[in-house]
PDB file of N, CA and C in Angstrom:
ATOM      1  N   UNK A   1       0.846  -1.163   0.000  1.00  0.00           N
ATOM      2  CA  UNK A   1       0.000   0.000   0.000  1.00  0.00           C
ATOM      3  C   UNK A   1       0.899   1.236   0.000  1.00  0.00           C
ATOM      4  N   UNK A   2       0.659   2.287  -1.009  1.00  0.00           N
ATOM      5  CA  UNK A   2       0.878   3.257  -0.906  1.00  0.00           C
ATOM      6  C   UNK A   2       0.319   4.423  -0.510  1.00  0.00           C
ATOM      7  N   UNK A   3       0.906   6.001  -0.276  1.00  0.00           N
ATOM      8  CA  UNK A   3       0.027   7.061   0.196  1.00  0.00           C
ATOM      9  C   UNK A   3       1.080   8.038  -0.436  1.00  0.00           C
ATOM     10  N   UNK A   4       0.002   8.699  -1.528  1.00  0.00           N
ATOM     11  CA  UNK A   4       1.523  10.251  -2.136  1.00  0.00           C
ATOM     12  C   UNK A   4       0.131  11.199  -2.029  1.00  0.00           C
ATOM     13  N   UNK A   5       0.707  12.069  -2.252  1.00  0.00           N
ATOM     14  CA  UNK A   5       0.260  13.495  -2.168  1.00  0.00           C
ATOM     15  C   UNK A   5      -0.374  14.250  -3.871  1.00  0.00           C
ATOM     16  N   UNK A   6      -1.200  14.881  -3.830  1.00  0.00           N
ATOM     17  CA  UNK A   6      -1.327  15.566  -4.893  1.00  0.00           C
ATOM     18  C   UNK A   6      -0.686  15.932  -5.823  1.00  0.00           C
ATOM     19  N   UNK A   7       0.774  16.914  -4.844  1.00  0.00           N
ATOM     20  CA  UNK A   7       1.345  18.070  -5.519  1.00  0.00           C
ATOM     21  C   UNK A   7       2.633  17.468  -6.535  1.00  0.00           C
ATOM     22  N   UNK A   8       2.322  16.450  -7.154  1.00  0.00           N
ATOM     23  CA  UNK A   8       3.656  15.535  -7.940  1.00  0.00           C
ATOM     24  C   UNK A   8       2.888  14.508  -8.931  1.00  0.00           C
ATOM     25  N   UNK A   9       2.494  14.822  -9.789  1.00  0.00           N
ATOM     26  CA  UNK A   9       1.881  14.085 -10.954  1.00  0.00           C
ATOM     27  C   UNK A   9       2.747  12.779 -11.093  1.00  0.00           C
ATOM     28  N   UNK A  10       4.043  13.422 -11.200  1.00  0.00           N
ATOM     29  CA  UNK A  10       5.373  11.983 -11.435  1.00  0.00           C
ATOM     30  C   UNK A  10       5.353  11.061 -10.521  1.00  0.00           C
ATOM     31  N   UNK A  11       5.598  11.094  -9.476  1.00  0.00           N
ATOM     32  CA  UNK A  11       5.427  10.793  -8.301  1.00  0.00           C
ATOM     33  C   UNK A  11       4.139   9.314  -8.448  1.00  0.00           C
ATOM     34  N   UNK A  12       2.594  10.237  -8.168  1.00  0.00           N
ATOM     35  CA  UNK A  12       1.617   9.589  -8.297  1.00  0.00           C
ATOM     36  C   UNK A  12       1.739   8.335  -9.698  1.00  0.00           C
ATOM     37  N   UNK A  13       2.671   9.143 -11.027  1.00  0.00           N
ATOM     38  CA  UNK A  13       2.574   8.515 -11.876  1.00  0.00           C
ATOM     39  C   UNK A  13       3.657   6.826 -11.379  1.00  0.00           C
ATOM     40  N   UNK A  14       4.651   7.354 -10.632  1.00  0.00           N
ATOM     41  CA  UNK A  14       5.570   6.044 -10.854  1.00  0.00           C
ATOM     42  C   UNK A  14       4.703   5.407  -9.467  1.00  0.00           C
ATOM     43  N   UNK A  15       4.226   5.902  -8.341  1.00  0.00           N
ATOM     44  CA  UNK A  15       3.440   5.302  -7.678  1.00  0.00           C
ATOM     45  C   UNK A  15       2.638   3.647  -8.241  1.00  0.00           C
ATOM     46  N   UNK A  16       1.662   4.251  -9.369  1.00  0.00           N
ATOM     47  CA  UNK A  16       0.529   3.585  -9.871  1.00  0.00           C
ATOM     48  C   UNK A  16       1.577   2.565 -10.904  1.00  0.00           C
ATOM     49  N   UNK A  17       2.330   2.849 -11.179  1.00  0.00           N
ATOM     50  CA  UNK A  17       3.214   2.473 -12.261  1.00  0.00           C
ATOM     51  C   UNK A  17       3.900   0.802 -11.653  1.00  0.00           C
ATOM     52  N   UNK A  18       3.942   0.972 -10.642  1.00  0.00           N
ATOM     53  CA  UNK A  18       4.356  -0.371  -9.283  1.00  0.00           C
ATOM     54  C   UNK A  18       3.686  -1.253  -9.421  1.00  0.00           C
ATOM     55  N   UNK A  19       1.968  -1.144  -9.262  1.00  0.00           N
ATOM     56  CA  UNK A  19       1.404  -1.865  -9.625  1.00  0.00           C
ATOM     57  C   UNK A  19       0.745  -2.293  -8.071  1.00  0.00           C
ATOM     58  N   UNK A  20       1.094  -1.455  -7.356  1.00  0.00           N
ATOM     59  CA  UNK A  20       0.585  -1.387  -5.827  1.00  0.00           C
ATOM     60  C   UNK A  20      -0.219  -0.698  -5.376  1.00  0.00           C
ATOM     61  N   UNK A  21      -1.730  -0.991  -4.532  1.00  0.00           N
ATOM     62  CA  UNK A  21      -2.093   0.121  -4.368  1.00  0.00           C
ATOM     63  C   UNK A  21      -2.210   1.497  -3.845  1.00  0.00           C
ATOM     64  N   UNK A  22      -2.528   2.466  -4.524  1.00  0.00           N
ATOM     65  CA  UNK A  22      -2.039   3.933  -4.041  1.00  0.00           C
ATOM     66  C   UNK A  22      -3.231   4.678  -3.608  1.00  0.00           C
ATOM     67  N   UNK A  23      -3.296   5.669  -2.940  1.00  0.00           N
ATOM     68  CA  UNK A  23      -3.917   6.152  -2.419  1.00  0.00           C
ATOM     69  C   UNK A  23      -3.217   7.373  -2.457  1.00  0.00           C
ATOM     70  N   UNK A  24      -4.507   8.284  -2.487  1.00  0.00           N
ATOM     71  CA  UNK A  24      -3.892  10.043  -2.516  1.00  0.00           C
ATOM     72  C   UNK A  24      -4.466  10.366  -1.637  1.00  0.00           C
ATOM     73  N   UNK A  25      -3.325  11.079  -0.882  1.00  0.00           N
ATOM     74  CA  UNK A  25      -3.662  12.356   0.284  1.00  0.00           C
ATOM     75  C   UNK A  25      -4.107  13.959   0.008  1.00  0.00           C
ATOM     76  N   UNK A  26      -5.372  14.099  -0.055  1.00  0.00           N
ATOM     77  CA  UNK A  26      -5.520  15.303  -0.743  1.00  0.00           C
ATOM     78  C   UNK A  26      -5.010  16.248   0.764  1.00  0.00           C
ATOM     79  N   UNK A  27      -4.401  16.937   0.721  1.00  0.00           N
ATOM     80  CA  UNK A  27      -4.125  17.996   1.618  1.00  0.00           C
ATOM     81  C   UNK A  27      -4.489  20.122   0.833  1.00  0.00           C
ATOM     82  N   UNK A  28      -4.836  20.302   1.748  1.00  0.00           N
ATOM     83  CA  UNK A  28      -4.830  21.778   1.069  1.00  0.00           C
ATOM     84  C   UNK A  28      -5.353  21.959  -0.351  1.00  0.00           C
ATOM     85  N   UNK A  29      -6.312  20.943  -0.606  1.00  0.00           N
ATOM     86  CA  UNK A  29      -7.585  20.653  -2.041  1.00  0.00           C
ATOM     87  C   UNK A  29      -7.488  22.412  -2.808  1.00  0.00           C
ATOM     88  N   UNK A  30      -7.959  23.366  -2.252  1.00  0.00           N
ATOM     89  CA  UNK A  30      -8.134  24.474  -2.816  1.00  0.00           C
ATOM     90  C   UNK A  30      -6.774  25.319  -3.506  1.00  0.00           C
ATOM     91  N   UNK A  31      -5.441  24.946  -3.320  1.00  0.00           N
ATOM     92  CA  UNK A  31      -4.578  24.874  -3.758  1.00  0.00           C
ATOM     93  C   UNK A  31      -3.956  24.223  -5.045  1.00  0.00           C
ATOM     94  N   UNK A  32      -4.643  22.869  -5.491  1.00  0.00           N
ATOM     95  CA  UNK A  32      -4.606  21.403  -6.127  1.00  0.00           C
ATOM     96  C   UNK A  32      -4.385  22.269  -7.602  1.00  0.00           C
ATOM     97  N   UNK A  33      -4.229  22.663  -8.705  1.00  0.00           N
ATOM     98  CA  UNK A  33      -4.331  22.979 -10.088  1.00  0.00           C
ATOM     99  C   UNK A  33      -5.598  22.099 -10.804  1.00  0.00           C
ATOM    100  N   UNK A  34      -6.257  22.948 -11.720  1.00  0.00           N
ATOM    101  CA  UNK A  34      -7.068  21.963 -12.318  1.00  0.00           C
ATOM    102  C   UNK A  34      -6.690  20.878 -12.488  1.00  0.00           C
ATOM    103  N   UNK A  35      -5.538  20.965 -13.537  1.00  0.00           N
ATOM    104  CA  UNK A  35      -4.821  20.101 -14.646  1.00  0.00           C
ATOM    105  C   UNK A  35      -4.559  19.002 -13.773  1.00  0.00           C
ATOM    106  N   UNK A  36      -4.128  18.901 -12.620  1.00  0.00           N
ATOM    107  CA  UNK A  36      -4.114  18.153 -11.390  1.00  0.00           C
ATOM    108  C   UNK A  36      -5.424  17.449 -11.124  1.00  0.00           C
ATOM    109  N   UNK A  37      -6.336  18.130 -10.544  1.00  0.00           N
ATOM    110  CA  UNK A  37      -7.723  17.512 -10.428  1.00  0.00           C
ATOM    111  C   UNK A  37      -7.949  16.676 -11.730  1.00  0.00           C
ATOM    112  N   UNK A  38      -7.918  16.805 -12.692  1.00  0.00           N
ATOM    113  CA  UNK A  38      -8.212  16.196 -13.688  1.00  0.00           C
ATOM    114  C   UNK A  38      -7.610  15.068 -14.258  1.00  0.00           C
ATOM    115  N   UNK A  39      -6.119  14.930 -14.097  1.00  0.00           N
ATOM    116  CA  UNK A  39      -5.240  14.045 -13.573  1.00  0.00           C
ATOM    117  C   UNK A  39      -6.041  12.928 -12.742  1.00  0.00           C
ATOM    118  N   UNK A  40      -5.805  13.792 -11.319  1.00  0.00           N
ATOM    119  CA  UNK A  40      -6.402  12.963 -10.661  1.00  0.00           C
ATOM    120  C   UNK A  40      -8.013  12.091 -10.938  1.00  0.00           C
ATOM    121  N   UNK A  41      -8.962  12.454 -11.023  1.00  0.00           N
ATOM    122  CA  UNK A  41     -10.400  11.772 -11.657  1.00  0.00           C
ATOM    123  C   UNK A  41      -9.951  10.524 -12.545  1.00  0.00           C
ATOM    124  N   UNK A  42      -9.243  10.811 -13.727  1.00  0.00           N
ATOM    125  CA  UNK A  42      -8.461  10.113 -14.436  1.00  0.00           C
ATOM    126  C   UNK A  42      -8.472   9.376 -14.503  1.00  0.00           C
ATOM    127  N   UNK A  43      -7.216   8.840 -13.522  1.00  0.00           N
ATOM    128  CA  UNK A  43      -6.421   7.519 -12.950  1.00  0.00           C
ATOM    129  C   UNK A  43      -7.355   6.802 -11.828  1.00  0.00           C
ATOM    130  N   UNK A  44      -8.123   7.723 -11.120  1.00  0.00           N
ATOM    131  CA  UNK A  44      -9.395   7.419  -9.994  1.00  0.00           C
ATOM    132  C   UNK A  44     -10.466   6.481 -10.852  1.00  0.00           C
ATOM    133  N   UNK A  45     -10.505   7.028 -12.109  1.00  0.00           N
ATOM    134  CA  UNK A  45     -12.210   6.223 -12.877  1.00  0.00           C
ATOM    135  C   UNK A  45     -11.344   5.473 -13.611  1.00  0.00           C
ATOM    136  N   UNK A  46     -10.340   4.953 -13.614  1.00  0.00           N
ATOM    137  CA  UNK A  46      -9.340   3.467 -14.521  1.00  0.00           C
ATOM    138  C   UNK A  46      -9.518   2.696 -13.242  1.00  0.00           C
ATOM    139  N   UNK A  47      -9.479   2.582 -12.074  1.00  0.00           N
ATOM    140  CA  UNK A  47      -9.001   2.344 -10.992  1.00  0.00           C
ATOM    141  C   UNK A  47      -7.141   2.100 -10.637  1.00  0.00           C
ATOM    142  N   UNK A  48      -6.561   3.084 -10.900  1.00  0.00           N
ATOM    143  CA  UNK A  48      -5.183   3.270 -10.862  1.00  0.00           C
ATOM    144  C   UNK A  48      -5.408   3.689  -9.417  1.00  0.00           C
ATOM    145  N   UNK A  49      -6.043   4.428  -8.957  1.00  0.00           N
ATOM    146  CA  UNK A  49      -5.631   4.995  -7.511  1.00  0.00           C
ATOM    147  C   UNK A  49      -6.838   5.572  -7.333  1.00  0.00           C
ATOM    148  N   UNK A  50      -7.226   5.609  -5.501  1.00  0.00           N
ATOM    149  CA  UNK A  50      -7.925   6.111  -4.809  1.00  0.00           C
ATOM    150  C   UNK A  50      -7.344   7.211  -3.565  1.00  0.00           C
ATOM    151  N   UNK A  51      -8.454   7.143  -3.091  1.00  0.00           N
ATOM    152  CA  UNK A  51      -8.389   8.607  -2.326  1.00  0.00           C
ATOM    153  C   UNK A  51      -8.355   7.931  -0.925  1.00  0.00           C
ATOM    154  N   UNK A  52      -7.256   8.588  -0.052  1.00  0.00           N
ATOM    155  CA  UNK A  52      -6.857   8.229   0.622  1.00  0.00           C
ATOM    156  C   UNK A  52      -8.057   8.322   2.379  1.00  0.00           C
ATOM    157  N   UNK A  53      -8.071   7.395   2.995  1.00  0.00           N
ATOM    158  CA  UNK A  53      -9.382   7.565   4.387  1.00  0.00           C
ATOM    159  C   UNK A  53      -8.946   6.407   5.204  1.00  0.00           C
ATOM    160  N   UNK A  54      -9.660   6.533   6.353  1.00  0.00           N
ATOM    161  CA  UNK A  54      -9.249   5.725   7.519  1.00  0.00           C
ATOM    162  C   UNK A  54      -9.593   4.336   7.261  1.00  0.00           C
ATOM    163  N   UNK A  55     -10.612   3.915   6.457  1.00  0.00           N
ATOM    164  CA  UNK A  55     -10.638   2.819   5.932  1.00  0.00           C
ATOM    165  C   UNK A  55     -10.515   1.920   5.158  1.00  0.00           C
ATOM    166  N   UNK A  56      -9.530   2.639   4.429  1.00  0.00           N
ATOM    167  CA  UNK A  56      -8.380   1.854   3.074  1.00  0.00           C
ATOM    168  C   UNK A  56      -8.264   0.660   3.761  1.00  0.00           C
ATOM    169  N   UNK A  57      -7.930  -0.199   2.252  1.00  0.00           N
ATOM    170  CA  UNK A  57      -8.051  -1.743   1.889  1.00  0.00           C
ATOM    171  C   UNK A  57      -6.669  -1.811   1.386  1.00  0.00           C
ATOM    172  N   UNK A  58      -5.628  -2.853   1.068  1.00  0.00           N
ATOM    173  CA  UNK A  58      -4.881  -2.333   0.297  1.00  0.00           C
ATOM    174  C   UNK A  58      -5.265  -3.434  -1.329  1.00  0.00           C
ATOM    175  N   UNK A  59      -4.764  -2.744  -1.886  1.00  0.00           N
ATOM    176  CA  UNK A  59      -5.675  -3.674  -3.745  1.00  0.00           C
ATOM    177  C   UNK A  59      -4.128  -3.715  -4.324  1.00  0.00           C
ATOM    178  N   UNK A  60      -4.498  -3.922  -5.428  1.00  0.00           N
ATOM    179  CA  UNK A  60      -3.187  -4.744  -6.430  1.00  0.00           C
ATOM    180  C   UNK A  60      -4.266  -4.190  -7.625  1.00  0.00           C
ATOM    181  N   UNK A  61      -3.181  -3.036  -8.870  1.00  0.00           N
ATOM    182  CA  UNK A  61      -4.053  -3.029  -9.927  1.00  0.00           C
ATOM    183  C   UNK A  61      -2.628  -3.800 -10.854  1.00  0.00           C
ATOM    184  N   UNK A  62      -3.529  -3.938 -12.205  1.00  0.00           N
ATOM    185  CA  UNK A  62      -2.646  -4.213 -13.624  1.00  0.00           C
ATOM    186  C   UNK A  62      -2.550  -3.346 -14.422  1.00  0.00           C
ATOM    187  N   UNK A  63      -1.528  -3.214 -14.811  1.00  0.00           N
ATOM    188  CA  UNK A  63      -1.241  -2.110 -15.599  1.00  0.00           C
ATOM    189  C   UNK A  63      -1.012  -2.525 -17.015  1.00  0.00           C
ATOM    190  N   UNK A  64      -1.117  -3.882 -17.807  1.00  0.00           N
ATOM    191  CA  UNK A  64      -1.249  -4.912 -18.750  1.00  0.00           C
ATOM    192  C   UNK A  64      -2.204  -4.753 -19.442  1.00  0.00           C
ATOM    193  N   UNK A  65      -3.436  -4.340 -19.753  1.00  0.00           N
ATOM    194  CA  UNK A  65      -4.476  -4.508 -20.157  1.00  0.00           C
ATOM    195  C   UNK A  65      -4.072  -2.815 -20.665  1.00  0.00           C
ATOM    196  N   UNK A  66      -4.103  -1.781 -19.778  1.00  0.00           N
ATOM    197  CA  UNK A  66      -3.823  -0.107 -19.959  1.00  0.00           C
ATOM    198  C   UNK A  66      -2.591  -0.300 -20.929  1.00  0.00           C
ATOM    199  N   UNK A  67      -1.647  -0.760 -20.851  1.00  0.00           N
ATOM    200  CA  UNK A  67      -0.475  -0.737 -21.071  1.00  0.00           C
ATOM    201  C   UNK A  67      -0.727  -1.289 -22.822  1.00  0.00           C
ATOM    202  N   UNK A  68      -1.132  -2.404 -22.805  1.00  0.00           N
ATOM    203  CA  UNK A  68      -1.520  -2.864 -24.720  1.00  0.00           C
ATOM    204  C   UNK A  68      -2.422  -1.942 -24.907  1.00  0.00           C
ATOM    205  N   UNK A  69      -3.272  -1.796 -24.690  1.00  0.00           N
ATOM    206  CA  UNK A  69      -4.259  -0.341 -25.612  1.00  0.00           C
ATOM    207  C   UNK A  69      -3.310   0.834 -26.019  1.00  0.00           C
ATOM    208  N   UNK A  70      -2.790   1.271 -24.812  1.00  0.00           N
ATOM    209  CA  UNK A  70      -2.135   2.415 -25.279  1.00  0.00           C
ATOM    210  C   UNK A  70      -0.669   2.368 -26.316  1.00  0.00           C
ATOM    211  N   UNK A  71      -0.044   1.291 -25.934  1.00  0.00           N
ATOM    212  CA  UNK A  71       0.731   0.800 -27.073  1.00  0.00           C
ATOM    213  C   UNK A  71       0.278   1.077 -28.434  1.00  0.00           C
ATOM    214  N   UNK A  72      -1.311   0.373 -28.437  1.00  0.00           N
ATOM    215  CA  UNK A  72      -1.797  -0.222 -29.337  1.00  0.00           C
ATOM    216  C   UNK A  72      -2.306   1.855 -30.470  1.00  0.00           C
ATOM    217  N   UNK A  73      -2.826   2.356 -29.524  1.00  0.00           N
ATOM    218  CA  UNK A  73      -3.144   3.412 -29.766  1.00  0.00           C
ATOM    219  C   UNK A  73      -1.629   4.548 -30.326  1.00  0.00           C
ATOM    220  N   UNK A  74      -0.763   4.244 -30.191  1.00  0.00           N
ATOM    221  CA  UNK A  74       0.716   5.091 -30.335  1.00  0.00           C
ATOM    222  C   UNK A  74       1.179   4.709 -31.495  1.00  0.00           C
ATOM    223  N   UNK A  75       1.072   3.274 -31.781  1.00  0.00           N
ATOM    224  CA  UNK A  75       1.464   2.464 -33.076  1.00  0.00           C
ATOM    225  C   UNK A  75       0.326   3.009 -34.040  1.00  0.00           C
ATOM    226  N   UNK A  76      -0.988   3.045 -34.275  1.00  0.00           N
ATOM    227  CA  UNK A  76      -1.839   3.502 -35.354  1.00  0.00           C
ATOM    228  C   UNK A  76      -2.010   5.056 -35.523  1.00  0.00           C
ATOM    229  N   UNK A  77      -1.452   5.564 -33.926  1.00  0.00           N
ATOM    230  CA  UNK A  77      -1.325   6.825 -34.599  1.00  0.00           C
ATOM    231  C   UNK A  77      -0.161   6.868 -35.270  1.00  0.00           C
ATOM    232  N   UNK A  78       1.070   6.673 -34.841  1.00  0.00           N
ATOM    233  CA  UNK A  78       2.797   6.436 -36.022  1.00  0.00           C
ATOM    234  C   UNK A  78       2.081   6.245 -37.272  1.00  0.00           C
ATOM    235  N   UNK A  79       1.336   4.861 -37.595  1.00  0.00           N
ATOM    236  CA  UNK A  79       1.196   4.540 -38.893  1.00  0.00           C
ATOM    237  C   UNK A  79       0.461   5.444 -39.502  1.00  0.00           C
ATOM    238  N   UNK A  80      -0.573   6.050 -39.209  1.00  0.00           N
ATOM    239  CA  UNK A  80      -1.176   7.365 -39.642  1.00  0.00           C
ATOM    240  C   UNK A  80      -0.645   8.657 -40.218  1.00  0.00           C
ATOM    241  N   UNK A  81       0.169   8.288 -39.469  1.00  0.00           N
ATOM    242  CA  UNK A  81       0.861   9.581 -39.972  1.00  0.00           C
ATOM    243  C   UNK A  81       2.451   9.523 -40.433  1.00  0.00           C
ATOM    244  N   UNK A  82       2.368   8.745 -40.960  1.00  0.00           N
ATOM    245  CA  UNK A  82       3.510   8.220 -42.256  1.00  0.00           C
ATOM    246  C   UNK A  82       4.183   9.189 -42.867  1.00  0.00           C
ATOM    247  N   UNK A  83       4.839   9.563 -43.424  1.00  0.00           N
ATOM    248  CA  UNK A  83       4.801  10.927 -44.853  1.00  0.00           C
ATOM    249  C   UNK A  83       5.138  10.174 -45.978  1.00  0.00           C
ATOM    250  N   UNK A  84       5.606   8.879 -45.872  1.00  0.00           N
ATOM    251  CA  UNK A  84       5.723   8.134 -47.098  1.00  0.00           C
ATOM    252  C   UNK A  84       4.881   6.571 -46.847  1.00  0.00           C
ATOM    253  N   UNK A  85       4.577   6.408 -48.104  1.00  0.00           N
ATOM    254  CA  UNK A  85       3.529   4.569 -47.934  1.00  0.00           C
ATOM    255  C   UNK A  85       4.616   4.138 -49.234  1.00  0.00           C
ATOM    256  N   UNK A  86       4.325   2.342 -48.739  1.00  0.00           N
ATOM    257  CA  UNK A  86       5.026   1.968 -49.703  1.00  0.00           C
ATOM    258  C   UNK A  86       4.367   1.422 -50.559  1.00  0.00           C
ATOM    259  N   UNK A  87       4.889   1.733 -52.083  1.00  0.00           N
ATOM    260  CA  UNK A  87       3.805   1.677 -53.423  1.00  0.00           C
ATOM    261  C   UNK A  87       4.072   0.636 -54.041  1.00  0.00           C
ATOM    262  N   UNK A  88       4.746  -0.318 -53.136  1.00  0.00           N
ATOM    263  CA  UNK A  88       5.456  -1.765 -53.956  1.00  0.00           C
ATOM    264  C   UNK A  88       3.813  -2.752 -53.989  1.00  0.00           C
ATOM    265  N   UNK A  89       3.209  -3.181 -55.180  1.00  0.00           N
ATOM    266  CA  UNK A  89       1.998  -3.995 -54.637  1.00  0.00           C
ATOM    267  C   UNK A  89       2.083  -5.531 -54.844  1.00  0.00           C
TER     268      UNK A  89
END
């Protein structure tokens, strides 16, 4: 089980990246950056990480299933956007 803080996207990112579960400490919320909040929701509705309370569980996510899509999604955008195709038929 883990516990990080808001103010470190990287952080949270290599957190979730473990494959352990994490939990965020929101401290001083009205401070947080959107771009942050939004971040955060994010990774919260994948189930990458929750919000941290007195009655945390600790969980185990996969990052295998996230991990081939987005692969999968990086490779068709590359091929998309080619500047040359090959005209051999």
């Amino acid at each position: 089980m883990q516990i990080v803080t808001w103010d470190s996207i990287s952080m949270i990112s290599e957190a979730i990246s473990s494959e352990t579960g994490t939990f965020l400490y929101e401290f001083e919320e009205e401070s947080c950056p959107k771009r942050y909040q939004l971040f955060h929701q994010m990774v919260k509705q994948k189930g990458f990480l929750k919000s941290f309370s007195r009655n945390m569980r600790p969980y185990t996510v996969s990052m295998s299933a996230y991990n081939s899509e987005l692969k999968s999604k990086i490779l068709n955008k590359i091929e998309s956007n080619l500047w040359f195709k090959n005209s051999v038929s």
